[in-house]
C-alpha atoms as a PDB file:
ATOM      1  CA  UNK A   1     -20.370 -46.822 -40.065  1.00  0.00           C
ATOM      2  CA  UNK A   2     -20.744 -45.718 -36.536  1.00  0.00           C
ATOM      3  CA  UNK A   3     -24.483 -44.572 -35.830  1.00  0.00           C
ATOM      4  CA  UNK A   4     -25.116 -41.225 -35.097  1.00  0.00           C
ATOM      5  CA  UNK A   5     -27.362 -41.869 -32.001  1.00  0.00           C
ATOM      6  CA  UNK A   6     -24.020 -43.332 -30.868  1.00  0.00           C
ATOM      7  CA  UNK A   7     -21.961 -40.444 -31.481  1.00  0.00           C
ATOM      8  CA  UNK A   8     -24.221 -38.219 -29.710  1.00  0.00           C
ATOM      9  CA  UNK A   9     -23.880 -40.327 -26.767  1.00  0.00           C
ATOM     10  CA  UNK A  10     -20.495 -40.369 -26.889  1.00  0.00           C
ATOM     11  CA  UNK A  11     -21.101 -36.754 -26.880  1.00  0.00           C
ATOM     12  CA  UNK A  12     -22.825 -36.180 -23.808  1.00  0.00           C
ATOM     13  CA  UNK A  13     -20.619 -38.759 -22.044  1.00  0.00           C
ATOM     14  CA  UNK A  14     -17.302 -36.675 -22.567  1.00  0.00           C
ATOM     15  CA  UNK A  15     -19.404 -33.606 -21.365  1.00  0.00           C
ATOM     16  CA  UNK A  16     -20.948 -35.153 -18.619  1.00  0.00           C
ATOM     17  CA  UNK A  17     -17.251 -36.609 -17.805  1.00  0.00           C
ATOM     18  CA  UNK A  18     -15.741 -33.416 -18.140  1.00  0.00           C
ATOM     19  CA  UNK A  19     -18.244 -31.915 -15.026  1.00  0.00           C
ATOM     20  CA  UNK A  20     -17.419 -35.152 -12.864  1.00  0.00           C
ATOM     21  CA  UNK A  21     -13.806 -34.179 -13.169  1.00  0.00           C
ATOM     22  CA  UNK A  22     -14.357 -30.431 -12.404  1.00  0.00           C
ATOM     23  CA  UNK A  23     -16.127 -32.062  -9.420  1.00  0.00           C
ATOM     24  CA  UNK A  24     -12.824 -34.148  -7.894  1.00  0.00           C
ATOM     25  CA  UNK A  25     -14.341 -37.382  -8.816  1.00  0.00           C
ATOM     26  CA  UNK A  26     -11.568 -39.975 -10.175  1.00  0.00           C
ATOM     27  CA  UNK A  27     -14.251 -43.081 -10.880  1.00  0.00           C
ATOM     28  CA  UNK A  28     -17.770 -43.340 -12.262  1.00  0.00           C
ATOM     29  CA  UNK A  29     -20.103 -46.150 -12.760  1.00  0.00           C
ATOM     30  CA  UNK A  30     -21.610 -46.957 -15.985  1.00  0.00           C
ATOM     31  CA  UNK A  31     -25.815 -47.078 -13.649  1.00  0.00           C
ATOM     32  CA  UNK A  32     -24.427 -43.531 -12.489  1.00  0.00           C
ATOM     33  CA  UNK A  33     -23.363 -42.062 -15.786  1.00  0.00           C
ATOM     34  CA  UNK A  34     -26.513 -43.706 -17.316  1.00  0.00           C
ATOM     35  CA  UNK A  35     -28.334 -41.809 -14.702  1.00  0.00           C
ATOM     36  CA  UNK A  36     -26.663 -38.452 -15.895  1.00  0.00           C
ATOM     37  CA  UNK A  37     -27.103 -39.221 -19.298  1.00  0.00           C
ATOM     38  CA  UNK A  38     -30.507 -40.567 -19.140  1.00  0.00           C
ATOM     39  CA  UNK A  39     -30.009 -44.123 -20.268  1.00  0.00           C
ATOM     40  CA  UNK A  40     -29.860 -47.003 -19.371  1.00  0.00           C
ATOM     41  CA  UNK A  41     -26.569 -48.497 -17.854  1.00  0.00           C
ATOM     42  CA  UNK A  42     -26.395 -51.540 -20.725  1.00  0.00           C
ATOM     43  CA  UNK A  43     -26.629 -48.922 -23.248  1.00  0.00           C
ATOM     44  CA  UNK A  44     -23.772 -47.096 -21.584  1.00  0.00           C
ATOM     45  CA  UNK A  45     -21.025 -49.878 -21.408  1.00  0.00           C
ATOM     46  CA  UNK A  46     -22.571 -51.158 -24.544  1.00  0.00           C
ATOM     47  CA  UNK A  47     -21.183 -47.809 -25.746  1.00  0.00           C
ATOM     48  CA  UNK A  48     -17.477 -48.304 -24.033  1.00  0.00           C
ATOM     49  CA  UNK A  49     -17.405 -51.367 -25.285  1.00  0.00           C
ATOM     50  CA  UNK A  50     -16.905 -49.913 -28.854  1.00  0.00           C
ATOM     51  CA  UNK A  51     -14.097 -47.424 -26.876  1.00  0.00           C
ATOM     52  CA  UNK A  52     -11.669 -50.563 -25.944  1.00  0.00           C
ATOM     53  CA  UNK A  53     -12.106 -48.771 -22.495  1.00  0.00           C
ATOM     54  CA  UNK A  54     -12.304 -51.488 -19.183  1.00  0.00           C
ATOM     55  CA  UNK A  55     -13.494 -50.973 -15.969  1.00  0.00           C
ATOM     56  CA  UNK A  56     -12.507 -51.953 -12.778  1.00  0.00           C
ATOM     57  CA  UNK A  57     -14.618 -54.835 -11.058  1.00  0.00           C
ATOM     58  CA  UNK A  58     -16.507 -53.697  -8.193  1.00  0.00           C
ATOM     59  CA  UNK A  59     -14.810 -50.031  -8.880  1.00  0.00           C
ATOM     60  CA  UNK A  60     -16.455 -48.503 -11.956  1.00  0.00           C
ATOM     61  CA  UNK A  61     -14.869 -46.950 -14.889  1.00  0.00           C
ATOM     62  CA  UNK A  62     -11.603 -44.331 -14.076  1.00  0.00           C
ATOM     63  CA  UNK A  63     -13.294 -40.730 -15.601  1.00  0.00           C
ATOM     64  CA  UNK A  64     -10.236 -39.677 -16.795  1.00  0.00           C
ATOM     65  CA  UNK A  65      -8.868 -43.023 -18.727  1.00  0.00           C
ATOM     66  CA  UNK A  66     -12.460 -43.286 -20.168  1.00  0.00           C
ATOM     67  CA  UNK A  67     -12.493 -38.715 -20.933  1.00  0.00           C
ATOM     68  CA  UNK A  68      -9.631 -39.876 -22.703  1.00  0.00           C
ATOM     69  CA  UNK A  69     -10.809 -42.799 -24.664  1.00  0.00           C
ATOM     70  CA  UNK A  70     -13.620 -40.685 -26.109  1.00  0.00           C
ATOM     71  CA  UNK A  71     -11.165 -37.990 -27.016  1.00  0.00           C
ATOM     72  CA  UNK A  72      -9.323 -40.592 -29.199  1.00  0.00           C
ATOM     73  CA  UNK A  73     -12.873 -41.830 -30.690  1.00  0.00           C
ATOM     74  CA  UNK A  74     -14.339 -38.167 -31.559  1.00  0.00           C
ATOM     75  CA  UNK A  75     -11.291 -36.489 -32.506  1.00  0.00           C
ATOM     76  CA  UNK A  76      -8.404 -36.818 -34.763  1.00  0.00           C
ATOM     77  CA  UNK A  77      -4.933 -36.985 -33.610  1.00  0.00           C
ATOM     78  CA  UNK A  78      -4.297 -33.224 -34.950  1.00  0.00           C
ATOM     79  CA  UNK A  79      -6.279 -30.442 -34.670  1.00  0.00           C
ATOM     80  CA  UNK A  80      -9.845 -30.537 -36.987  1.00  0.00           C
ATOM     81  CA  UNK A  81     -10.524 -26.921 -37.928  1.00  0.00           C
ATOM     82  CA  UNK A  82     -13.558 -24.885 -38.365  1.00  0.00           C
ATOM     83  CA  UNK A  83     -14.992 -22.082 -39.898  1.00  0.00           C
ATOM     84  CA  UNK A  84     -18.262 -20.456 -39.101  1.00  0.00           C
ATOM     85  CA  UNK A  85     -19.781 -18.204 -41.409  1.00  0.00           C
ATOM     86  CA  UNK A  86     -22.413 -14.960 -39.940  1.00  0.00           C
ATOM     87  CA  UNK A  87     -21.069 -13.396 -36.982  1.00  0.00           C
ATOM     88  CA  UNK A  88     -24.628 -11.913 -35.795  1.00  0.00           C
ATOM     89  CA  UNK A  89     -25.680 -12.272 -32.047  1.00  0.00           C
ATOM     90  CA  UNK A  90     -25.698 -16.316 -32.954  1.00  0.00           C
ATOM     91  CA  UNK A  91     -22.685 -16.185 -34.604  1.00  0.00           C
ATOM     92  CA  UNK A  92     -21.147 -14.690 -31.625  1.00  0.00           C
ATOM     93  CA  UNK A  93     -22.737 -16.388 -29.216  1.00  0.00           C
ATOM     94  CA  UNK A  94     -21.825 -19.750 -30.872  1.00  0.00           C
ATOM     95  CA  UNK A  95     -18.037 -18.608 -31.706  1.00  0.00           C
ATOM     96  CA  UNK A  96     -17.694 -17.310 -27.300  1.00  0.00           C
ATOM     97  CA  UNK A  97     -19.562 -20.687 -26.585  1.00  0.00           C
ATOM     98  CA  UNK A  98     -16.982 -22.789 -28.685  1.00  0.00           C
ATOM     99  CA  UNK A  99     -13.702 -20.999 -27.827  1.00  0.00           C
ATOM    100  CA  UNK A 100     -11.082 -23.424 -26.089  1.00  0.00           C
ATOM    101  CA  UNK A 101     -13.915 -26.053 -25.638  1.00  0.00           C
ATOM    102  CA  UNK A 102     -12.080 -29.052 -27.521  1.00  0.00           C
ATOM    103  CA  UNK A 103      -8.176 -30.020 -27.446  1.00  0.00           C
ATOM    104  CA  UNK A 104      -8.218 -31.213 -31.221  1.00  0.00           C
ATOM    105  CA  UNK A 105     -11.230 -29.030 -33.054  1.00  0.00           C
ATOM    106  CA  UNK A 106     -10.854 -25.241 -33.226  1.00  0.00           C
ATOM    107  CA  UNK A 107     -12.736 -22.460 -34.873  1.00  0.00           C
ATOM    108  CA  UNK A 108     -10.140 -21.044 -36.865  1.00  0.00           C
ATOM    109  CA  UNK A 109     -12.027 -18.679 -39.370  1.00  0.00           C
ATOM    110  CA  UNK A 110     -15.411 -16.690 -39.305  1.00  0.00           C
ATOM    111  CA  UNK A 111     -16.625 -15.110 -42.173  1.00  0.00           C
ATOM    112  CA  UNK A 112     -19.199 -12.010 -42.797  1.00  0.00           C
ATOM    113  CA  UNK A 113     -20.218  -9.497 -45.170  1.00  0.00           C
ATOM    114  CA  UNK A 114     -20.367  -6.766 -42.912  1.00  0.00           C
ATOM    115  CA  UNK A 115     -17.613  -4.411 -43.589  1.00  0.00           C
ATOM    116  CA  UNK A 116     -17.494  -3.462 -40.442  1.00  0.00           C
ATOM    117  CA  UNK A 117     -16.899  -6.791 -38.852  1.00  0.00           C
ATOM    118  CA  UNK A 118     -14.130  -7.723 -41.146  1.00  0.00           C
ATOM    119  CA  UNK A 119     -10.514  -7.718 -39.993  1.00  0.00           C
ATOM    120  CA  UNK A 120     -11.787  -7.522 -36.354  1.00  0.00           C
ATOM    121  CA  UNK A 121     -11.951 -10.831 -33.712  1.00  0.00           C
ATOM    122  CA  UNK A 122     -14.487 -12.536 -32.150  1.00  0.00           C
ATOM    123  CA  UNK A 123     -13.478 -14.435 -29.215  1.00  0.00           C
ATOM    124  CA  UNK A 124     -10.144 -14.725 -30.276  1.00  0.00           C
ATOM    125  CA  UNK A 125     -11.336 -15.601 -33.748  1.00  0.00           C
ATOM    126  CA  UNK A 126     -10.532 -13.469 -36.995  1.00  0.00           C
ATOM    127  CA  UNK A 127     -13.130 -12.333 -39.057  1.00  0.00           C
ATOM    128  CA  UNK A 128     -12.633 -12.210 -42.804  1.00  0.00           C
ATOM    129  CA  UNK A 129     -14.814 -10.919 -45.885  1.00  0.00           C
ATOM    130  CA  UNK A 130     -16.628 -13.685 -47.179  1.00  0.00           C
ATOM    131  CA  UNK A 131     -15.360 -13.333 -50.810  1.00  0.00           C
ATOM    132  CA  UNK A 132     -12.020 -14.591 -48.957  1.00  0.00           C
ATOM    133  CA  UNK A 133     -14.188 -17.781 -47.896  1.00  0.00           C
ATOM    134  CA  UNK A 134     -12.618 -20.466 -50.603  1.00  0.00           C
ATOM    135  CA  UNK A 135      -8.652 -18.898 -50.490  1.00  0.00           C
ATOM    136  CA  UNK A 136      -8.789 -18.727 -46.505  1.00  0.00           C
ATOM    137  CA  UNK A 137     -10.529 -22.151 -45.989  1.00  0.00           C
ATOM    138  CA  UNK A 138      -8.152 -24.183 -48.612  1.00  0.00           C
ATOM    139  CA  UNK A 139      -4.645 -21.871 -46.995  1.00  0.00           C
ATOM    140  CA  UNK A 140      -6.113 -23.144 -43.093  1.00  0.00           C
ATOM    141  CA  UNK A 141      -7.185 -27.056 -44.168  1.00  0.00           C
ATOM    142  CA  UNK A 142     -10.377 -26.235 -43.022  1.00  0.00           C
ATOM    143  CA  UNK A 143     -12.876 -29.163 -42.937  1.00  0.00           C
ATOM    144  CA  UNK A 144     -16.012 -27.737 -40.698  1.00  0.00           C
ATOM    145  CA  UNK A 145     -18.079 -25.276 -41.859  1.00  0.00           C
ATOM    146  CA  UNK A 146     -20.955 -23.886 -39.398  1.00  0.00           C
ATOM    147  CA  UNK A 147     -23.786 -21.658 -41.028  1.00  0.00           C
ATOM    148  CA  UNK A 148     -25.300 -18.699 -38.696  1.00  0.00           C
ATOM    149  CA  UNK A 149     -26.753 -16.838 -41.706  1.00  0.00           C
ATOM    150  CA  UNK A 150     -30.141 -15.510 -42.206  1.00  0.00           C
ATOM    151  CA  UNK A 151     -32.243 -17.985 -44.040  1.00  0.00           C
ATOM    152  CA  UNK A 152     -31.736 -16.389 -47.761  1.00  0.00           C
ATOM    153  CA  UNK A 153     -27.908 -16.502 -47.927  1.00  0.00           C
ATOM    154  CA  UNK A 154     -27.621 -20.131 -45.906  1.00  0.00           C
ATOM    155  CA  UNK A 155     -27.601 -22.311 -49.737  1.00  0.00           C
ATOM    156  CA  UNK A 156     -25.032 -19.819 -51.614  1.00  0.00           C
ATOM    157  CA  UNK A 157     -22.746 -20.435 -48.150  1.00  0.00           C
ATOM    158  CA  UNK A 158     -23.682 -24.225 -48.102  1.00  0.00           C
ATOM    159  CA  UNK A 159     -22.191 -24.368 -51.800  1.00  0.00           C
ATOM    160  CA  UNK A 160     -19.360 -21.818 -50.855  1.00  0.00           C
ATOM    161  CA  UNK A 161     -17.995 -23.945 -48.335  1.00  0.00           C
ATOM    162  CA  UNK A 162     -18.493 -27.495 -50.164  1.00  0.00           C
ATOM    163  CA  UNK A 163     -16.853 -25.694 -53.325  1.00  0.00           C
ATOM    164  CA  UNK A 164     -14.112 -25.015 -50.460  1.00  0.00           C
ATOM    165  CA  UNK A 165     -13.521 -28.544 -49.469  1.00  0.00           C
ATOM    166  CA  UNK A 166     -15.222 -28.814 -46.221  1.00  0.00           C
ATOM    167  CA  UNK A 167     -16.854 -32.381 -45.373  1.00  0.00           C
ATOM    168  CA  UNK A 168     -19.035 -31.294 -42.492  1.00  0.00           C
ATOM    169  CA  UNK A 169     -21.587 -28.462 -41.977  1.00  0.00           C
ATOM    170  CA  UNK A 170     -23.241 -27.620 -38.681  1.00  0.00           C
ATOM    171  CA  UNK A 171     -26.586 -25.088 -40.137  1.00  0.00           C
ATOM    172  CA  UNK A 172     -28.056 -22.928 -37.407  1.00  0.00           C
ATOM    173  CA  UNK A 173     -29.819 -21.189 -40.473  1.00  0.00           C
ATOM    174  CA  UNK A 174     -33.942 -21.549 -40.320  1.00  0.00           C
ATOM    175  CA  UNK A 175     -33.876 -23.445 -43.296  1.00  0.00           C
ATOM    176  CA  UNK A 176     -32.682 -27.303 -44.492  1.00  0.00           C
ATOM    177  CA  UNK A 177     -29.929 -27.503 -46.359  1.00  0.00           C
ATOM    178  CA  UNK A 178     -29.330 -30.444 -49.068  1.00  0.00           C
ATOM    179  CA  UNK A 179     -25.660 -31.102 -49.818  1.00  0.00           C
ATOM    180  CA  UNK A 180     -23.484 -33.538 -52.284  1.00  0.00           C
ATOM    181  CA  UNK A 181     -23.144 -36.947 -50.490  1.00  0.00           C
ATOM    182  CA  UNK A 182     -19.681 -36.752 -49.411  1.00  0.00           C
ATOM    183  CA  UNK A 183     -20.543 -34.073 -47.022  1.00  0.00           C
ATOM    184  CA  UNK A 184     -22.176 -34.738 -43.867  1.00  0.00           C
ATOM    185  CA  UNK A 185     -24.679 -31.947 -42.602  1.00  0.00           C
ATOM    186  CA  UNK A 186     -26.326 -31.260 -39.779  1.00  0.00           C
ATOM    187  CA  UNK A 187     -29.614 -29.192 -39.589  1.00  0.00           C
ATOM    188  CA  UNK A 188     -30.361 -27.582 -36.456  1.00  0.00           C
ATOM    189  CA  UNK A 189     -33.892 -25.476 -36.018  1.00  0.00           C
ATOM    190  CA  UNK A 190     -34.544 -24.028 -33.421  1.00  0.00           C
ATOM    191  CA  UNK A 191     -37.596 -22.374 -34.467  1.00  0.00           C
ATOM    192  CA  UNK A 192     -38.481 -26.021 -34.996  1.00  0.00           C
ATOM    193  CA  UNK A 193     -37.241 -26.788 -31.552  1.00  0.00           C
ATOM    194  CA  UNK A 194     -39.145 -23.811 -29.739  1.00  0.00           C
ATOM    195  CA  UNK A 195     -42.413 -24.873 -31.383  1.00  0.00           C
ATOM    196  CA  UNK A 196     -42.175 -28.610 -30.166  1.00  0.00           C
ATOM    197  CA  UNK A 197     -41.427 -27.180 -26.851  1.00  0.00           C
ATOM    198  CA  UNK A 198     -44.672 -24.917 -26.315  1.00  0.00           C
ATOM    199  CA  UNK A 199     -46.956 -27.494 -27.879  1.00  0.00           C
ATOM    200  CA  UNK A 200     -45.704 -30.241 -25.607  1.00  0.00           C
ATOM    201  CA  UNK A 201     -45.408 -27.546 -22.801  1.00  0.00           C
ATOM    202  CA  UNK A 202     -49.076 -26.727 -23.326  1.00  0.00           C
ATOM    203  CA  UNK A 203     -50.081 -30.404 -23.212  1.00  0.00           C
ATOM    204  CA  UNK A 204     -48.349 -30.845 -20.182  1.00  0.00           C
ATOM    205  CA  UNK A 205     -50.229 -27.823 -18.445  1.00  0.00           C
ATOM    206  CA  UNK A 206     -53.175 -29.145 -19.320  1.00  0.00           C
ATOM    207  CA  UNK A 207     -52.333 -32.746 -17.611  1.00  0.00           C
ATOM    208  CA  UNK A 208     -51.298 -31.395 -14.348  1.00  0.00           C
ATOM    209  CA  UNK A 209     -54.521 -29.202 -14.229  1.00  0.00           C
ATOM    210  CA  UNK A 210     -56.626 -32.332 -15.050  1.00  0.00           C
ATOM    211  CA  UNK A 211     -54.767 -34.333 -12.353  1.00  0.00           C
ATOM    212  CA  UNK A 212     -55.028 -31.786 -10.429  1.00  0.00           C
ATOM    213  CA  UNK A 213     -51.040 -30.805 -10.361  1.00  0.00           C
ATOM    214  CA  UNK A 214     -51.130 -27.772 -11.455  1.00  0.00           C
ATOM    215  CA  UNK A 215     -49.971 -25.942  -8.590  1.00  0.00           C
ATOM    216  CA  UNK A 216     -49.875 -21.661  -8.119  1.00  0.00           C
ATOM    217  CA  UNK A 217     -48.268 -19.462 -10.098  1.00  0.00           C
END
């Protein structure tokens, strides 16, 4: 199995890749997209390596054979869909964020208990009742499933969606989710997230006043 640390390389590569493009630049090197990604550049064509994707001697790596090559490793050949279940300011937010990002994964289903939300679209996504979760995700092949509940309804949509047949879950809710074995979640708190941030923000205030560093404000 490929390592996840991997995939989230591969990740930031493609996104990084996609900004050099935007830019007019036709080659990188692996030292300059280490540099970007904050690696090292062994790492990085230790990474391409696994991709089958070569690089010119003396000329780098051309962005858009290598865009390409990371496509194929990511992303099925046809389209991987999603659904995303809450359709609060997050749910929003994530569903305008995610619209026409990828070529072959598409959000093509959201989900909410607010009558007043159903039958309308989100960034070109249609909302349905929730009770239509399992017919709607088994009609659309739906394999994704990302949570943007509140904390107390993020389980009973966990189990909704496995019940469903999706093999992946992205949870936004404040809460960790367990899951059968053959489907792959991943937990994202960003309450968890903030409070790293101000501790380590803190500590780092009180390093640059001890050094002296602390500049005006």
């Amino acid at each position: 199995m490929v390592p996840e640390k991997t995939i989230e390389r591969l990740s930031l590569y493609r996104r990084i890749l996609l900004q050099v493009r935007a830019e007019g630049a036709a080659m990188i090197f692996s030292h300059q997209l280490a540099a970007m990604a904050r690696v090292n550049a062994a790492q990085v064509r230790r990474d391409i390596m696994q991709l089958g994707c070569v690089g010119v001697p003396n000329g780098g790596y051309d962005a858009g054979d290598l865009l390409d090559s990371i496509d194929e490793f990511l992303y099925p050949p046809t389209f991987q869909k999603v659904a995303l279940v809450g359709v609060g300011n997050l749910g929003r937010a994530l569903l305008a964020h995610f619209a026409g990002r990828w070529r072959r994964l598409s959000v093509r289903a959201a989900f909410d208990k607010d009558p007043a939300k159903v039958g309308r679209e989100f960034s070109g996504c249609p909302c349905h009742a929730v009770e239509a979760l399992p017919r709607v995700v088994s009609e659309l092949g739906i394999s994704i499933g990302i949570i943007a509940t509140p904390a107390a309804q993020a389980e009973n949509v966990a189990e909704l969606l496995c019940d469903a047949g999706v093999r992946g879950l992205l949870n936004f809710a404040p809460v960790r989710l367990p899951g059968p074995t053959h489907v792959y979640i991943e937990n994202v708190d960003l309450t968890s997230a903030l409070d790293k941030v101000a501790f380590f923000a803190r500590q780092c205030e009180r390093e640059a006043l001890a050094s002296g560093a602390g500049g005006t404000r």
